[in-house]
Protein backbone atom coordinates (compact mmCIF):
# COMPACT_ATOMS: atom_id res chain seq x y z
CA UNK A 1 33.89 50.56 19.81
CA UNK A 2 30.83 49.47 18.25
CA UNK A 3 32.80 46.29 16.66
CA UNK A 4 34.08 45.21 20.19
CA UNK A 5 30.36 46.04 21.38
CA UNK A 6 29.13 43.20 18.69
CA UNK A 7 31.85 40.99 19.27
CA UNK A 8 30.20 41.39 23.47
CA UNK A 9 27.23 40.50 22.23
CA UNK A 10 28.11 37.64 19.71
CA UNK A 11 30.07 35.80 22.26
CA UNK A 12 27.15 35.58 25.06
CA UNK A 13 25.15 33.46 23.02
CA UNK A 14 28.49 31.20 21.70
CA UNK A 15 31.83 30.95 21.85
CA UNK A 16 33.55 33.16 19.20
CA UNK A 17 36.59 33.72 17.17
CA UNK A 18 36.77 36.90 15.51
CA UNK A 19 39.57 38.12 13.31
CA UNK A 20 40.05 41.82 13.21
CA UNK A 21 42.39 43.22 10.21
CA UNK A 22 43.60 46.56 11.10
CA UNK A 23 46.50 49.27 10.91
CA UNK A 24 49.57 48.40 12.20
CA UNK A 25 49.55 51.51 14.25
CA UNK A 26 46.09 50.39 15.87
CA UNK A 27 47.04 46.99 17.06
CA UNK A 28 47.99 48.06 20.65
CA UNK A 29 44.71 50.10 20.43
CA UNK A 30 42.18 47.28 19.78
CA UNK A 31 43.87 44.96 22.85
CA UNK A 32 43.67 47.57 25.31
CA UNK A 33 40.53 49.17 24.44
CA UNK A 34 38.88 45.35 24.36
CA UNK A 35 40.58 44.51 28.13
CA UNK A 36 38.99 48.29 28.75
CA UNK A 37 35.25 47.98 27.63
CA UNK A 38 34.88 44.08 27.54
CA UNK A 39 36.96 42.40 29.94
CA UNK A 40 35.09 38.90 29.20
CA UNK A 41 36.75 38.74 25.54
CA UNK A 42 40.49 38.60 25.08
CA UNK A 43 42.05 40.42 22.14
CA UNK A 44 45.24 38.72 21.12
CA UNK A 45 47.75 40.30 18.50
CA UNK A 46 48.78 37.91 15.90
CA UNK A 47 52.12 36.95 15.60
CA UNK A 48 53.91 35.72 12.78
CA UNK A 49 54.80 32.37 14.56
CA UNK A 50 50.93 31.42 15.09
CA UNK A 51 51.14 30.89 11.55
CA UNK A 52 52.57 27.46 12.30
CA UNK A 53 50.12 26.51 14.87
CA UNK A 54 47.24 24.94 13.67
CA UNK A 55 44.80 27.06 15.75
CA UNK A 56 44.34 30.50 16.31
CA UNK A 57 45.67 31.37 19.46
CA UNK A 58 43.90 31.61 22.72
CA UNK A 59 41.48 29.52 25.16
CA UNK A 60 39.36 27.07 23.25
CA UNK A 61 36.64 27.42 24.98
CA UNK A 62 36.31 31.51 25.73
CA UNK A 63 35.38 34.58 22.94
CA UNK A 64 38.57 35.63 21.53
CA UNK A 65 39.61 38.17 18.94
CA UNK A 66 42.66 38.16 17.27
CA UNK A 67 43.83 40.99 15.87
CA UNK A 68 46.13 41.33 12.95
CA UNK A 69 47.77 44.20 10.23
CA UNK A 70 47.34 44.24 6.81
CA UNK A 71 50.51 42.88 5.85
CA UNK A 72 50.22 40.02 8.33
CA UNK A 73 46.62 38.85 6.13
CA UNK A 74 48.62 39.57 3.36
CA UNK A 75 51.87 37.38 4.37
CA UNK A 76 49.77 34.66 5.56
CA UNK A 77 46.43 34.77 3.61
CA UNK A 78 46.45 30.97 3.75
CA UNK A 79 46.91 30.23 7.12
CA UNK A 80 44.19 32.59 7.92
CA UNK A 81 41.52 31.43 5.37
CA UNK A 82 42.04 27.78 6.70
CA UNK A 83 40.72 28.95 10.43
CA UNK A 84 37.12 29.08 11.23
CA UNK A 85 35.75 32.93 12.25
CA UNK A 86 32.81 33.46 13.10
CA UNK A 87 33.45 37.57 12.80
């Protein structure tokens, strides 16, 4: 809560893109409780195919958090170190 609460707060002063590294078993938790307590930033959880996109997923130009497991950093540690996060 108090992560999604910064993230709130981060994004009204710029757009952001956050990465948040997690459990597998808490993926479903960090979407739903973002749409819950913060309806103005979309959580999105990674997907192995985004790896080929160039971009993380999501609107360019609104806060978004994309949330991924352990072995998804893991299995694509390059794709995510070439993005730009600002959390």
């Amino acid at each position: 809560m108090t992560s999604i609460r910064y993230a709130a707060r981060a994004a009204r002063r710029a757009p952001l893109r956050a990465l948040v590294v997690c459990p597998k078993s808490v993926m479903h938790g960090w979407e739903t409780e973002t749409a819950r307590f913060t309806p103005t930033l979309c959580a999105i959880a990674f997907e192995p195919m985004q790896a080929l996109a160039p971009a993380p997923p999501g609107p360019v130009d609104e806060p978004v958090i994309l949330v991924a497991n352990y072995a998804q950093l893991r299995n694509n540690a390059t794709w995510f170190q070439q993005q730009a996060w600002d959390a």
